[in-house]
Structure formats: structure tokens, C-alpha cells
C-alpha atoms as a PDB file:
ATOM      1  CA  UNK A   1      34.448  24.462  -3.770  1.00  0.00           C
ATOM      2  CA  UNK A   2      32.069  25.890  -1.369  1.00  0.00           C
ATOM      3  CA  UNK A   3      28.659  26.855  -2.673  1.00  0.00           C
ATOM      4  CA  UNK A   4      27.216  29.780  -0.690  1.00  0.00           C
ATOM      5  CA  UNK A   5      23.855  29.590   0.694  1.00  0.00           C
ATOM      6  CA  UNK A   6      22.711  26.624  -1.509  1.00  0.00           C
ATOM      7  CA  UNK A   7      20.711  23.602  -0.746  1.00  0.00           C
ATOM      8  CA  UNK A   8      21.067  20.291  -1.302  1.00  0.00           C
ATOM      9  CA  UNK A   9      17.423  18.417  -1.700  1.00  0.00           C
ATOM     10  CA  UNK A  10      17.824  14.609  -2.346  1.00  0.00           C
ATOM     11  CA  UNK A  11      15.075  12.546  -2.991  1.00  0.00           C
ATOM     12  CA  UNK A  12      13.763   8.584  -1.866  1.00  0.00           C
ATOM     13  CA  UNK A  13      13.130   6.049  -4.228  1.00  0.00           C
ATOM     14  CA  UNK A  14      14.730   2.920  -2.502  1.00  0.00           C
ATOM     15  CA  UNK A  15      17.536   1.528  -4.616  1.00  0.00           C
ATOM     16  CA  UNK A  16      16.487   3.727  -7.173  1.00  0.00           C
ATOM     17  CA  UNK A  17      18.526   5.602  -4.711  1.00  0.00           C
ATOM     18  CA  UNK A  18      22.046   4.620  -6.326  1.00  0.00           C
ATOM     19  CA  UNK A  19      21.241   7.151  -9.398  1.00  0.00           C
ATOM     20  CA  UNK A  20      22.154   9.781  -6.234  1.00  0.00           C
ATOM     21  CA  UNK A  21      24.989   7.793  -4.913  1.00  0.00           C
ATOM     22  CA  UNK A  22      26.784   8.234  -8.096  1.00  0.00           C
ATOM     23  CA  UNK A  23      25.713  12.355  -7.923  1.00  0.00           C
ATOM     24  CA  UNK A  24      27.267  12.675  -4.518  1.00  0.00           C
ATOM     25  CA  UNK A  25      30.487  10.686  -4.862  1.00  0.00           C
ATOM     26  CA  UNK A  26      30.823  13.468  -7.983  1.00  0.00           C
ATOM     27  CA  UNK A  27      30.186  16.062  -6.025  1.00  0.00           C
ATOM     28  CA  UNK A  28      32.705  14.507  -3.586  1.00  0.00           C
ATOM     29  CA  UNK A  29      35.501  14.211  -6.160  1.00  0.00           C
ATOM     30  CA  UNK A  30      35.346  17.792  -7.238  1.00  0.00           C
ATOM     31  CA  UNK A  31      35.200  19.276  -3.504  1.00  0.00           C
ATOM     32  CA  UNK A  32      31.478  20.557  -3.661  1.00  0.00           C
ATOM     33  CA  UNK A  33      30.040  21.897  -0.274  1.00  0.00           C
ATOM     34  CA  UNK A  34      26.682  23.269   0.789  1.00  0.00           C
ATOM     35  CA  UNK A  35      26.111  24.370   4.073  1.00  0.00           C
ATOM     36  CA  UNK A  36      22.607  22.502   4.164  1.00  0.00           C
ATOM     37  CA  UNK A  37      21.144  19.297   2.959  1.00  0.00           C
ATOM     38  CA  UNK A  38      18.068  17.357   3.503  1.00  0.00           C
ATOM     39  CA  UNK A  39      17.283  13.395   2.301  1.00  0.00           C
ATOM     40  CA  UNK A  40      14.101  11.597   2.207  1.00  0.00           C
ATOM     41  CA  UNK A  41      14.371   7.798   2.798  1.00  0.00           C
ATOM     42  CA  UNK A  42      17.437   6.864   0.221  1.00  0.00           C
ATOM     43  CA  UNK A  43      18.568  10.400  -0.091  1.00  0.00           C
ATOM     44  CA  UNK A  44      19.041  10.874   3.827  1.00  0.00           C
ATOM     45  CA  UNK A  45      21.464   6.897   3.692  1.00  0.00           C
ATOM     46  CA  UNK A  46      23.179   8.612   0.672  1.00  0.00           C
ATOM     47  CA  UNK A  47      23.337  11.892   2.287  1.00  0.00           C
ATOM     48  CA  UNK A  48      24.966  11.105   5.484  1.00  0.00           C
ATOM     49  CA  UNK A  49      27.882   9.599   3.743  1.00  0.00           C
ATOM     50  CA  UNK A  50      28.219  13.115   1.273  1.00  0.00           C
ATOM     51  CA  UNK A  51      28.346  14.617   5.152  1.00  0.00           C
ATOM     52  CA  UNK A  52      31.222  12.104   6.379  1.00  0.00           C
ATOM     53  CA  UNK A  53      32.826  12.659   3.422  1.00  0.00           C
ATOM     54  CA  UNK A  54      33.424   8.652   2.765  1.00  0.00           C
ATOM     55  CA  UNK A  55      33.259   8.880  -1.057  1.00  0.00           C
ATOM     56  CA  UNK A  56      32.436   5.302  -2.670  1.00  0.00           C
ATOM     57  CA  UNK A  57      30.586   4.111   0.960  1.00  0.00           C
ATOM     58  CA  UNK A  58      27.085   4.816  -0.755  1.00  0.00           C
ATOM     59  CA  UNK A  59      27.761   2.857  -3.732  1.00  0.00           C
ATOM     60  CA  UNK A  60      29.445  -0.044  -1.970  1.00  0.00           C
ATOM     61  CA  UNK A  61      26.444  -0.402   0.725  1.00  0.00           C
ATOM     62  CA  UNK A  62      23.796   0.086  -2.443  1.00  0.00           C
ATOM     63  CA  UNK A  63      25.765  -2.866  -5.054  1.00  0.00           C
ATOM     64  CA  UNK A  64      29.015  -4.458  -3.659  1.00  0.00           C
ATOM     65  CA  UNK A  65      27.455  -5.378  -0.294  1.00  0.00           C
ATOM     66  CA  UNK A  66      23.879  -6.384  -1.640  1.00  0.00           C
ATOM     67  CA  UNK A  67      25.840  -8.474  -4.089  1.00  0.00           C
ATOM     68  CA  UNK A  68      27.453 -10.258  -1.495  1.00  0.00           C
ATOM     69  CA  UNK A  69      24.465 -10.304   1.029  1.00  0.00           C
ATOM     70  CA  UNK A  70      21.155 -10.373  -0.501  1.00  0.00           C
ATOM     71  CA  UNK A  71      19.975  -7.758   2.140  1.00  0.00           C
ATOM     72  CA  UNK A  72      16.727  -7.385   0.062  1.00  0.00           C
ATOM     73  CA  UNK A  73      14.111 -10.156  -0.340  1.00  0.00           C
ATOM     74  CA  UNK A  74      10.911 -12.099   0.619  1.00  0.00           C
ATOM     75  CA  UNK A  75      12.869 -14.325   2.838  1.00  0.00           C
ATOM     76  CA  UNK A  76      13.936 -11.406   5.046  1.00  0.00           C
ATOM     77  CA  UNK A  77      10.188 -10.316   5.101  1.00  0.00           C
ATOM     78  CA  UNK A  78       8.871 -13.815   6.298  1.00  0.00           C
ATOM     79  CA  UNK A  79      11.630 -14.523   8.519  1.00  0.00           C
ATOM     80  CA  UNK A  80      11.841 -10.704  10.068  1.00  0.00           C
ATOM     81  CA  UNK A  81       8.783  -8.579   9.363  1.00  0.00           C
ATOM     82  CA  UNK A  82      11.292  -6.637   6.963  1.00  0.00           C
ATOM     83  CA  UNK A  83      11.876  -6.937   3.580  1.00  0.00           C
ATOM     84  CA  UNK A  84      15.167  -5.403   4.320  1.00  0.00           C
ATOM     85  CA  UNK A  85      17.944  -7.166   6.689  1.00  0.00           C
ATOM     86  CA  UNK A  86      18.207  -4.134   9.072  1.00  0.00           C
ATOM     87  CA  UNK A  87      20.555  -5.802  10.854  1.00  0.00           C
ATOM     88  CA  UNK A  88      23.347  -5.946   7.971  1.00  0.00           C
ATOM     89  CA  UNK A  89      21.986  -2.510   7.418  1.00  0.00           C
ATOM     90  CA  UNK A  90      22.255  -0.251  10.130  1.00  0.00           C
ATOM     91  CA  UNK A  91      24.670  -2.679  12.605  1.00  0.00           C
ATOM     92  CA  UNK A  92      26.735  -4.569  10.803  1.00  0.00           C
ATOM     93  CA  UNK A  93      27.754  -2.588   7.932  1.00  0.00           C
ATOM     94  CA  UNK A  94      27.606   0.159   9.831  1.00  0.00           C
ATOM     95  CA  UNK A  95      29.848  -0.823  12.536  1.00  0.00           C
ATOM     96  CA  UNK A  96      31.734  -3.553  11.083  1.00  0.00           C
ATOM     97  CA  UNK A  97      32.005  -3.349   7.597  1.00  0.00           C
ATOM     98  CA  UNK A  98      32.563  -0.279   6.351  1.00  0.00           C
ATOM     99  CA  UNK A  99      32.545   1.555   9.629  1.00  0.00           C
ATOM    100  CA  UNK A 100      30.686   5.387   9.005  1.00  0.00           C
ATOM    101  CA  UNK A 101      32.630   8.008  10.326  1.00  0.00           C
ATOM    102  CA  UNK A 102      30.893   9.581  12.970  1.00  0.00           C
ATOM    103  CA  UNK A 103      33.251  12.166  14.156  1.00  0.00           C
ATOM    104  CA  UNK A 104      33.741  13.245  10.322  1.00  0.00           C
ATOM    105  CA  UNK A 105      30.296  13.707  10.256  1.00  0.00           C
ATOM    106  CA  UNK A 106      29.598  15.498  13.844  1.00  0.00           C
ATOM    107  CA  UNK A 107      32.428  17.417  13.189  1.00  0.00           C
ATOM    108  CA  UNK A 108      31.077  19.268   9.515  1.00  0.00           C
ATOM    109  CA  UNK A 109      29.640  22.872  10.025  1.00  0.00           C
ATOM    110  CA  UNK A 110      27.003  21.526   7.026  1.00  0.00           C
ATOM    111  CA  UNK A 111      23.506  21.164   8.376  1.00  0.00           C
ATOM    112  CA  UNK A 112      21.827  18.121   7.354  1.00  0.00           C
ATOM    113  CA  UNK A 113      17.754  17.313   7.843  1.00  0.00           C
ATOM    114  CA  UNK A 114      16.412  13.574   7.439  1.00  0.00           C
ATOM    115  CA  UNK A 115      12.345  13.338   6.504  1.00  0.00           C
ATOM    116  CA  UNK A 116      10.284  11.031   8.645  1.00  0.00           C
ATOM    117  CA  UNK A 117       6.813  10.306   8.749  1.00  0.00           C
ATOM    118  CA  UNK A 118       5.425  10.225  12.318  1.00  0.00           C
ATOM    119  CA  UNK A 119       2.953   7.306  12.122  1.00  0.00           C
ATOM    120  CA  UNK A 120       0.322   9.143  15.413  1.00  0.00           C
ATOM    121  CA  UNK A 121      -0.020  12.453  13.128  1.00  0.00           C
ATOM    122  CA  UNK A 122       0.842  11.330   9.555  1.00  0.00           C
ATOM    123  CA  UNK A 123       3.353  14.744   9.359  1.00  0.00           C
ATOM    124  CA  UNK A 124       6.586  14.760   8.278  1.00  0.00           C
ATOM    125  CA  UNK A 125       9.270  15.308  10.926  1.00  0.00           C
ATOM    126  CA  UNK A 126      12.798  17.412   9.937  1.00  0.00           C
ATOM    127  CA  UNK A 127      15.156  15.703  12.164  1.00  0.00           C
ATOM    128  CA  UNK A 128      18.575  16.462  12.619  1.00  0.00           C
ATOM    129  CA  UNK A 129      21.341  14.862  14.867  1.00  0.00           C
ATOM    130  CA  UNK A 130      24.799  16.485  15.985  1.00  0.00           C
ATOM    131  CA  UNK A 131      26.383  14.496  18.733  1.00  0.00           C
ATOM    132  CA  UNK A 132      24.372  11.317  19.078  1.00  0.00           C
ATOM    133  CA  UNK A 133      25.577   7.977  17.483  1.00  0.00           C
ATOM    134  CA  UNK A 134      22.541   5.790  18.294  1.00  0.00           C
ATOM    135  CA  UNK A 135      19.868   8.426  17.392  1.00  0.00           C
ATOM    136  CA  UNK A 136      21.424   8.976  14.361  1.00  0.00           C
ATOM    137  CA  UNK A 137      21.084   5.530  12.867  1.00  0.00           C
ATOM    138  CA  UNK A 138      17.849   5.750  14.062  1.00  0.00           C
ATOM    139  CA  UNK A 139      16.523   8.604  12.207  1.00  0.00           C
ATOM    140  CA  UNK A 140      18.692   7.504   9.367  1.00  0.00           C
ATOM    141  CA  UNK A 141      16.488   3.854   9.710  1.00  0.00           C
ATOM    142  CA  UNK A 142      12.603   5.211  10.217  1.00  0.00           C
ATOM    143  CA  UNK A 143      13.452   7.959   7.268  1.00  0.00           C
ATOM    144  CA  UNK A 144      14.059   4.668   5.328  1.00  0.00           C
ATOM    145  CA  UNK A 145      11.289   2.423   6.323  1.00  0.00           C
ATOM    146  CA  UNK A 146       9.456   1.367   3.888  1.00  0.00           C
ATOM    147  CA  UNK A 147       5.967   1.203   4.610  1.00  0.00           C
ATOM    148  CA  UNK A 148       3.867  -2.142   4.409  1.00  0.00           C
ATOM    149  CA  UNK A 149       7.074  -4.235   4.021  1.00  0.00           C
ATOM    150  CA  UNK A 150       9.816  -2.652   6.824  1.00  0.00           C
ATOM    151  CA  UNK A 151       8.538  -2.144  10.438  1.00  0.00           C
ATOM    152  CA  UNK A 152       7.903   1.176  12.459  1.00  0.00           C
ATOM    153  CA  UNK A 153      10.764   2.186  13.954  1.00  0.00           C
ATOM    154  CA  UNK A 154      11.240   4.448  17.484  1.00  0.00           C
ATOM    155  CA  UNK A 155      12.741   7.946  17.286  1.00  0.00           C
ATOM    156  CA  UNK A 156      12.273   9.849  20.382  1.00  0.00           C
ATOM    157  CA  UNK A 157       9.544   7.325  21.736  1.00  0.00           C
ATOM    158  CA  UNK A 158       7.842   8.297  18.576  1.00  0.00           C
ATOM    159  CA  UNK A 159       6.757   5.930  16.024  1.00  0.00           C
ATOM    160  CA  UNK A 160       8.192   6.940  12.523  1.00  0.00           C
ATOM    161  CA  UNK A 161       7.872   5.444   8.976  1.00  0.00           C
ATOM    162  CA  UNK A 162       9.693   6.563   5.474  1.00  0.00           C
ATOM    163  CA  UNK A 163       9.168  10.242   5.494  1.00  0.00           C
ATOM    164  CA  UNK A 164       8.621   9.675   1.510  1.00  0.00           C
ATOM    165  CA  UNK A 165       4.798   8.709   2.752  1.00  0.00           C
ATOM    166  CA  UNK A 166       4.545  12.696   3.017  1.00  0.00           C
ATOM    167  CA  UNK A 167       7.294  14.806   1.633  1.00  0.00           C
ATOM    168  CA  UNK A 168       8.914  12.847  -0.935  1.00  0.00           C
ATOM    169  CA  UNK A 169      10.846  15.944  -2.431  1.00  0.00           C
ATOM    170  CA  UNK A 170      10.970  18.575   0.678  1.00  0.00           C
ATOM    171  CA  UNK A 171      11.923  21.890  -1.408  1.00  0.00           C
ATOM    172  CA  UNK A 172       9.474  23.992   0.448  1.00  0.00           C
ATOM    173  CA  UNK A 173      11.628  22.758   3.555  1.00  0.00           C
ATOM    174  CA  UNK A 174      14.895  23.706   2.097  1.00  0.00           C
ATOM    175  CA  UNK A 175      13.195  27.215   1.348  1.00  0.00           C
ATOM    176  CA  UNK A 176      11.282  27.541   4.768  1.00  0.00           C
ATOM    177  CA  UNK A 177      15.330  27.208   6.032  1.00  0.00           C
ATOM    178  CA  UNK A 178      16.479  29.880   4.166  1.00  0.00           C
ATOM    179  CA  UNK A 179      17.787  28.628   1.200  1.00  0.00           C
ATOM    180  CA  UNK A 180      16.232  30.266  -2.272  1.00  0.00           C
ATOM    181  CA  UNK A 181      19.031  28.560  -4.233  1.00  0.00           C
ATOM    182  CA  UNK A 182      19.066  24.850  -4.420  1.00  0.00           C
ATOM    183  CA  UNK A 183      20.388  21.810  -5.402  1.00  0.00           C
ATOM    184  CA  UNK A 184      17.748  19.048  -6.091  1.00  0.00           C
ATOM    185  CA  UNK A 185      18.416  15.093  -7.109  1.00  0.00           C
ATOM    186  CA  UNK A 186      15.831  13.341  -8.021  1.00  0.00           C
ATOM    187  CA  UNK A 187      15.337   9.690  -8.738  1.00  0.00           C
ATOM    188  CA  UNK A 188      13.281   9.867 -11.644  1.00  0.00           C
ATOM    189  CA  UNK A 189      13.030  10.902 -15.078  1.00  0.00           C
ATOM    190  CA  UNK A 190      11.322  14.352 -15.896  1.00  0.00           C
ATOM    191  CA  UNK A 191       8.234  13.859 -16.740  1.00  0.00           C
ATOM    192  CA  UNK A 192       7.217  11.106 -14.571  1.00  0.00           C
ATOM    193  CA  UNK A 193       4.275  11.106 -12.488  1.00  0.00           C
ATOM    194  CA  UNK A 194       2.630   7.947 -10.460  1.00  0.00           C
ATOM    195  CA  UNK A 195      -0.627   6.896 -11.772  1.00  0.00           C
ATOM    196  CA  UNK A 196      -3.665   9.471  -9.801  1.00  0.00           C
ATOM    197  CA  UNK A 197      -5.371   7.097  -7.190  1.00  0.00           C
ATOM    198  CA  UNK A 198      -6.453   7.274  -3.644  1.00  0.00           C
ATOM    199  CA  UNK A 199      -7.402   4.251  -2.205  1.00  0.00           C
ATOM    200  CA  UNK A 200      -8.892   2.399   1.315  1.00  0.00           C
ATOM    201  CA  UNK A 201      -6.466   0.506   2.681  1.00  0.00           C
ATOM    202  CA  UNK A 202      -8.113  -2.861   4.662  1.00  0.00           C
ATOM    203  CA  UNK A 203      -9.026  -2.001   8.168  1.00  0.00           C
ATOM    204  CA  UNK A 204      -6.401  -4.418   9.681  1.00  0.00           C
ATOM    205  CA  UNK A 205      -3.116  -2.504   8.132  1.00  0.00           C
ATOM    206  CA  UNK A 206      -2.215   0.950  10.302  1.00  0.00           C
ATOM    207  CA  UNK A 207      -5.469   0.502  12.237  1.00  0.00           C
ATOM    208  CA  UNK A 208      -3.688   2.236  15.217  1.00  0.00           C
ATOM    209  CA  UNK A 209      -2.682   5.040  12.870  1.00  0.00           C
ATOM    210  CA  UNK A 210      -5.634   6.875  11.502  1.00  0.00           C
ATOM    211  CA  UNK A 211      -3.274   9.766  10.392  1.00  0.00           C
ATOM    212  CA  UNK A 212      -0.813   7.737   9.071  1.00  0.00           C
ATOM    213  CA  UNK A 213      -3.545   5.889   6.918  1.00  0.00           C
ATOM    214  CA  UNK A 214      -4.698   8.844   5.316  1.00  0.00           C
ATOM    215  CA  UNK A 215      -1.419   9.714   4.267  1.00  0.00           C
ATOM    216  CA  UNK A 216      -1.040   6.626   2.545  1.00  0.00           C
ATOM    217  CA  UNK A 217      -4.487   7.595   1.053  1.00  0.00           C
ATOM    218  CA  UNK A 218      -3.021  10.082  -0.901  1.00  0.00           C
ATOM    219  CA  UNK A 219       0.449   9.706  -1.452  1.00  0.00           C
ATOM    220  CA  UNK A 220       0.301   9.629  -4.908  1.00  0.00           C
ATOM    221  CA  UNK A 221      -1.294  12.659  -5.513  1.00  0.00           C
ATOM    222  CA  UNK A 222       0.941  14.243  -3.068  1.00  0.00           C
ATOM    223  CA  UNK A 223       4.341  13.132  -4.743  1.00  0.00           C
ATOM    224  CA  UNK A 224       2.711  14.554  -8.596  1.00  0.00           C
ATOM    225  CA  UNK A 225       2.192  17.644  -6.896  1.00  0.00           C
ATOM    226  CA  UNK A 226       5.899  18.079  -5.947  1.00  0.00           C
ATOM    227  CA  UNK A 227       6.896  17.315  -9.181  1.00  0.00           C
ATOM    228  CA  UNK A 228       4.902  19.476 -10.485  1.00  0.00           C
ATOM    229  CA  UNK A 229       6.069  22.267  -8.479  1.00  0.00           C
ATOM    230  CA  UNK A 230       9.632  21.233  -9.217  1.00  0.00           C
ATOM    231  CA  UNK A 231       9.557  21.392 -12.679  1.00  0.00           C
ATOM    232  CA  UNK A 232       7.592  25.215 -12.553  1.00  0.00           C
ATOM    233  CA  UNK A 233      11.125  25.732  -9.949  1.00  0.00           C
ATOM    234  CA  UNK A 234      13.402  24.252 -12.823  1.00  0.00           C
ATOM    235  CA  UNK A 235      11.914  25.920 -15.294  1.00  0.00           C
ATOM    236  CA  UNK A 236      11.867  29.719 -13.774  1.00  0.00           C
ATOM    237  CA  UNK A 237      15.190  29.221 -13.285  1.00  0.00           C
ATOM    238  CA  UNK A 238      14.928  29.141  -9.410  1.00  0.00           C
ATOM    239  CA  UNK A 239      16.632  25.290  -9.086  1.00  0.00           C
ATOM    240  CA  UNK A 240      18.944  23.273 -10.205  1.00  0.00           C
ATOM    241  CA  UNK A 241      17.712  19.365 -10.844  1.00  0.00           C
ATOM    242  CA  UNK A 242      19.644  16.880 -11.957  1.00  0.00           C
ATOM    243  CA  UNK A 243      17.872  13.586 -12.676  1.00  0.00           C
ATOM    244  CA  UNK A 244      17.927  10.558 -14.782  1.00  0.00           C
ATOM    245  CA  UNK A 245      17.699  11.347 -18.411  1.00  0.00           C
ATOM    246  CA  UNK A 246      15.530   8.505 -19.663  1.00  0.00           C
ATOM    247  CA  UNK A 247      12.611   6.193 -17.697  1.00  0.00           C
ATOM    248  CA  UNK A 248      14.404   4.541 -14.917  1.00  0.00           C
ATOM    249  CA  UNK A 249      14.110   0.832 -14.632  1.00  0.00           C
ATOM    250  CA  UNK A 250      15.656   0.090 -11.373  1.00  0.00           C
ATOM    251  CA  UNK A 251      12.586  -0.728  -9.044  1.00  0.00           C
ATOM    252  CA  UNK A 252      12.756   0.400  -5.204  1.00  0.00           C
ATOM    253  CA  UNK A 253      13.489  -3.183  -4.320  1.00  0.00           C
ATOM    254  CA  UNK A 254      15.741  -3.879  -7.445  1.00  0.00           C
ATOM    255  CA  UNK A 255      18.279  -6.837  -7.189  1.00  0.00           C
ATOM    256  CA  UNK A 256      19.680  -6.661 -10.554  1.00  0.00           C
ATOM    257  CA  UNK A 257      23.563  -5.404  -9.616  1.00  0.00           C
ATOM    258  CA  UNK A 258      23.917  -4.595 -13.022  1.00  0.00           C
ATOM    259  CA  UNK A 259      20.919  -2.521 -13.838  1.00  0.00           C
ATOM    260  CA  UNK A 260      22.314  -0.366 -10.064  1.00  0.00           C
ATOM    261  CA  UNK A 261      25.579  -0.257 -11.624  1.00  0.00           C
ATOM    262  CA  UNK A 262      24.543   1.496 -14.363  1.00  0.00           C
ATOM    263  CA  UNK A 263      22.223   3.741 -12.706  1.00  0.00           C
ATOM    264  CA  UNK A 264      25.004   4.852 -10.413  1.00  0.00           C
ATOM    265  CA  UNK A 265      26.652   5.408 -13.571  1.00  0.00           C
ATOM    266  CA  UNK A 266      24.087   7.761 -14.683  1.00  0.00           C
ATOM    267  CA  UNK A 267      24.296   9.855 -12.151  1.00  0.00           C
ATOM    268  CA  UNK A 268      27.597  10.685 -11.719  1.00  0.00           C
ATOM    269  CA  UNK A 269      27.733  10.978 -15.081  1.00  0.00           C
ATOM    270  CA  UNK A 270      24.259  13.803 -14.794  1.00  0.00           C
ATOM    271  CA  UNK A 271      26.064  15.232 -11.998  1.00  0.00           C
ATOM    272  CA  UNK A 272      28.959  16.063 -14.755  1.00  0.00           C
ATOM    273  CA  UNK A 273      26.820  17.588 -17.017  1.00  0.00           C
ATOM    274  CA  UNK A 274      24.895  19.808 -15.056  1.00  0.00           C
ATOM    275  CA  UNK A 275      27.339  20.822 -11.504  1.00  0.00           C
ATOM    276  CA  UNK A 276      30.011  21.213 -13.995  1.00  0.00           C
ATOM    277  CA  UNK A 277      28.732  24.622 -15.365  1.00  0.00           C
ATOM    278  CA  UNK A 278      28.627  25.680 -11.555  1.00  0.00           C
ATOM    279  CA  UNK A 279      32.281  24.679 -11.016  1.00  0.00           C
END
């Protein structure tokens, strides 16, 4: 089922991230199609696999293959510089192990944006990819970057960083593109905000970056903002959200197979309850 002129907005949140896996592989098993997308961090991993149409490769790379490869942990941050084993990430699994399906995905008429942060202005960048196989990964890699714990990656000669520093929920992107209907996952709970702090980071961390550091200055009150203004959306009627129904407690760098299990759960199971009045 094709959904005309709707948007599909997916949010970050690390492997809080599998509560969307289990919202697209839904959306996957009852043939729903936007013409445009955009993913922050998590959401733009998730998303390009909703684009390729490889149902079940989200939820495999965020449990069955962490399961089996510890991809997450201090080791990986002492040994690497990364907390996260980019090279089972975006090589290996990529190319090897569950291969994604790049001419499925250059080949879909659906437009999809990935949010980075680029680290010399602190400003999100809407980057898109449509031929490219290297470039993609590479977008798909900064947009995911964790900041403090995951290097700075190269897009374009341009240093980039988890666009979830600056536009953690990009619905004023979506509408900017011409799309006054949307879609929007989210990875936590209505009602949630961060706690309200701005803070100096030491001198020695992003020193290059002044932008960048100011960014991180204020993230906080930046991401309370947007979900602010997505529950006003929600509630005039002007989106559609589906999120978590209680307090999540996955944590962005969560281990705990069983705790992603049923988070992916979750949100197929929100998907359900909320796409299924669309259908």
C-alpha cells in the first residue's frame, strides 16, 4: 500500500534503535510505501534497509549479530578509538554477512535523507545518495557516530558526527520537503524529556571544532524542544507518532539481547496498533 505524499521521520537513539526495527519490518510485511524518509543516527541504519526492502536485516544486525559479535564495548573503544567495531559494522556485515542490497535500494523511486552533523559548522547536513556504494556507507556511518566514544568520520572531505548532536527528530525537514503529512518513530516514551543542562566541555575534547562544541552545549535543550513540538504536531492532529508505550530501558549502548528483543517486539507490535487504522 502506497501512502501518498507522506513522510517517514525516524529517530536516533543507538540500540534504542531496535524499537524502530521492529516498526519497519511491520511496515514491510503489510506493503507500506512513502515516497520520502529521513533517519537520524539509528533511524537512517534502520531506514536504509525499509529502502532495500530486506525485511528482518535491521533486527538481525541490531540482536542476532551483536549476540554473536559483541560489536559494542570498552574493549573496542581502547583498542580502536570506537566504542563500536565499525569494521563488523559497515564492512563485514555489510559485505559479507548479510550483504545490503544496493541495487534494491538505488533502484526505489522513495527518497531517503540521512542527518549528519558537520563537525567545522555544528549544522546538520540532509544527505542523500542514489548511485554511490562507498558514499553511502559513509553517510550511513558519520549519521551514526556517536560523539565522544566513535570517531569523526569523512563525507565529502567533510568531517561529520551523529547528526542526533543537532536534529535529533528532523520534522521541520520532512515539512521544508513538502510533506505536511507524516509518519514519525520515535525511540522514546511520550513524555520523556532529558534532564535541562548546558554544560563546558574541557578544552582538550572538539578543540578544533568550536561549532561543533557548542552544539554539544546545548543538545539537550535542543532535543526537549523537538519533543515538544512533536507532541503540539500529535496532538493537532497534523502527525502520526508511534513510540514506545512505557519508559524504555534499553540504553544507547545496551547489550542485554533480551531487553532488544523485546523492544523490537514493541514496536512492531506499536506499529500494529497505530498503521493499522491507516491500512
Amino acid at each position: 500500500m502506497k501512502l501518498e505524499n507522506v513522510g517517514l521521520v525516524l529517530e536516533g537513539g543507538g540500540m534504542r534503535g531496535t524499537f524502530t526495527s521492529g516498526v519497519l519490518d511491520y511496515m514491510m510485511d503489510h506493503g507500506i510505501e512513502v515516497p520520502y524518509g529521513i533517519g537520524v543516527s539509528a533511524g537512517a541504519c534502520n531506514g536504509v534497509s525499509y529502502v532495500s526492502r530486506q525485511r528482518g536485516r535491521a533486527k538481525f544486525s541490531n540482536i542476532d549479530l551483536l549476540e554473536k559479535y559483541k560489536y559494542i564495548g570498552l574493549n573496542h573503544l581502547l583498542r580502536t578509538g570506537s566504542i563500536i567495531d565499525m569494521d563488523m559494522l559497515y564492512n563485514h556485515f555489510t559485505e559479507e554477512i548479510l550483504p545490503f542490497d544496493y541495487d534494491s535500494y538505488f533502484a526505489r523511486s522513495m527518497r531517503f535523507e540521512m542527518v549528519t552533523t558537520d563537525c567545522l559548522t555544528g549544522q546538520p547536513c540532509y544527505m542523500e545518495e542514489h548511485s554511490d556504494r562507498r558514499r553511502l556507507i559513509d553517510i550511513v556511518k558519520a549519521s551514526a557516530s556517536l560523539p565522544y566514544v566513535c570517531p569523526i568520520c569523512s563525507v565529502d572531505n567533510r568531517p561529520m558526527l551523529d547528526g542526533g548532536i543537532v536534529d535529533s527528530i528532523p520534522i521541520e525537514r520532512a515539512f521544508s520537503q513538502g510533506y505536511e503529512r507524516n509518519i514519525v518513530v520515535l525511540t522514546r516514551n511520550r513524555g520523556y524529556r532529558k534532564k535541562e543542562k548546558t554544560f563546558k566541555l574541557p578544552a582538550f575534547v572538539y578543540r578544533q571544532y568550536p561549532h561543533l562544541r557548542e552544539a554539544l552545549r546545548v543538545r539537550s535543550l535542543l532535543y526537549n524542544r523537538q519533543l515538544s513540538l512533536v507532541e503540539r504536531l500529535e496532538d493537532e492532529g497534523r502527525i502520526v507518532v508511534i513510540c514506545p508505550e512505557k519508559p524504555v530501558v534499553v540504553g544507547r549502548m545496551e547489550r542485554n539481547v533480551q531487553r532488544l528483543t523485546d523492544l523490537y517486539h514493541e514496536g512492531y507490535t506499536c506499529a500494529e496498533k497505530v498503521l493499522s487504522q491507516m491500512l
